[in-house]
Protein backbone atom coordinates (compact mmCIF):
# COMPACT_ATOMS: atom_id res chain seq x y z
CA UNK A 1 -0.50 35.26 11.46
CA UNK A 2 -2.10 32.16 10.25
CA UNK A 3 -1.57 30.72 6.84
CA UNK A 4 -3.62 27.73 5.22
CA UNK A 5 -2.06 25.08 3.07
CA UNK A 6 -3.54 22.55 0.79
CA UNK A 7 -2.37 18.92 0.93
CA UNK A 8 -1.06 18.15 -2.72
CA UNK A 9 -1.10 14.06 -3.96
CA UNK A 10 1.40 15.09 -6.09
CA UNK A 11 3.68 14.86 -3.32
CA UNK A 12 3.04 11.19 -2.36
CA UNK A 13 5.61 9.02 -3.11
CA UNK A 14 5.29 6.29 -6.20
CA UNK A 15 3.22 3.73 -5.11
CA UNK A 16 5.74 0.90 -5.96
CA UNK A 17 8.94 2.16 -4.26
CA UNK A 18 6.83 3.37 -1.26
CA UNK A 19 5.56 -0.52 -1.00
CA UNK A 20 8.94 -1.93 -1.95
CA UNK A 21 10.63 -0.06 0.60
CA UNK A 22 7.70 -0.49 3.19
CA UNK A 23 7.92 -4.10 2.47
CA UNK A 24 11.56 -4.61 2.12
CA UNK A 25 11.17 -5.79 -1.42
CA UNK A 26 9.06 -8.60 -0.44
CA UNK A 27 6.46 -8.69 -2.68
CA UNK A 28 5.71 -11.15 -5.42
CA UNK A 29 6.09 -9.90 -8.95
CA UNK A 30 3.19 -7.43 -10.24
CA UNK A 31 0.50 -9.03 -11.93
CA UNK A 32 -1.64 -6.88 -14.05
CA UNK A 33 -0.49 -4.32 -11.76
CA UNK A 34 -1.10 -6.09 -8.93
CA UNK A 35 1.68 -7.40 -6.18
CA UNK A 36 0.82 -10.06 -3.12
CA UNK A 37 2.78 -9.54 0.07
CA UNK A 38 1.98 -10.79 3.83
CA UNK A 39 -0.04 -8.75 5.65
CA UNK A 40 1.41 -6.05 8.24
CA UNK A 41 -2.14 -5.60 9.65
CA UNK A 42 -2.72 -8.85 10.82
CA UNK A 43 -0.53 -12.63 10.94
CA UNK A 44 -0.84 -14.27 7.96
CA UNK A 45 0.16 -18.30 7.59
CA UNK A 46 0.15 -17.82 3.40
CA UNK A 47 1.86 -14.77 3.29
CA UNK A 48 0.16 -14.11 0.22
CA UNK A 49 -2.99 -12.77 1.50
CA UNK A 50 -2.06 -8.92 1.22
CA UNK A 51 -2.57 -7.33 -2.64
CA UNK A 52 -1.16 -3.52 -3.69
CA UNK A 53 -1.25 -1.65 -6.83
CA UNK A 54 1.57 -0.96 -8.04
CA UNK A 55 0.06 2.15 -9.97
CA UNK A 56 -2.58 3.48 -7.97
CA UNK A 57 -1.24 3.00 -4.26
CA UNK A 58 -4.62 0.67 -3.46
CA UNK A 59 -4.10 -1.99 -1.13
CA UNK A 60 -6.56 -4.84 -0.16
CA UNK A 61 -6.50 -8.20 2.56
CA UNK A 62 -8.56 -10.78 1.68
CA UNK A 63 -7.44 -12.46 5.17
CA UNK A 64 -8.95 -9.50 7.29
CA UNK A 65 -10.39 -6.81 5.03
CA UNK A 66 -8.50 -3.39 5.47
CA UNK A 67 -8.13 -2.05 2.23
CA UNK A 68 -7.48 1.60 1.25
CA UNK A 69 -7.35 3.58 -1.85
CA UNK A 70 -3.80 4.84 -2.12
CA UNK A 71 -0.29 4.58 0.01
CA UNK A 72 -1.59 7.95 2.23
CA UNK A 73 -4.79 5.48 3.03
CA UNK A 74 -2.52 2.60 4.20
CA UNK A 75 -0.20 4.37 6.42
CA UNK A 76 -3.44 5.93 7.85
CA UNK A 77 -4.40 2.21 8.81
């Protein structure tokens, strides 16, 4: 017997301890909900390159472009 289930987003972690943890608490203090890390995608020389949401999960590089819309998108990546 088969049974279906529906993926709930409900169940995602918080955005900001998934990327505090993920990052090891190395990010720079949100800034209108915004916090700069280094990279994990790619080797950054600024370290700074890297931007999450605190709120909303979204992540963005400026150094090599992955970005994502919430903390399920990123550990897709």
């Amino acid at each position: 017997m088969m049974t279906t289930s529906h993926f709930s987003r409900e169940l995602l972690p918080p955005a900001r301890s998934f990327y505090e943890r993920e990052f090891g608490g190395k990010l720079s203090r949100p800034r209108r909900g915004w916090a700069m890390g280094r990279c994990p995608f790619h080797q950054s020389k600024s370290g700074k390159s890297f931007s999450v949401n605190i709120e909303t999960g979204g992540f963005c590089c400026f150094g090599c472009g992955v970005k994502g819309g919430d903390v399920l998108a990123f550990l897709r990546q």
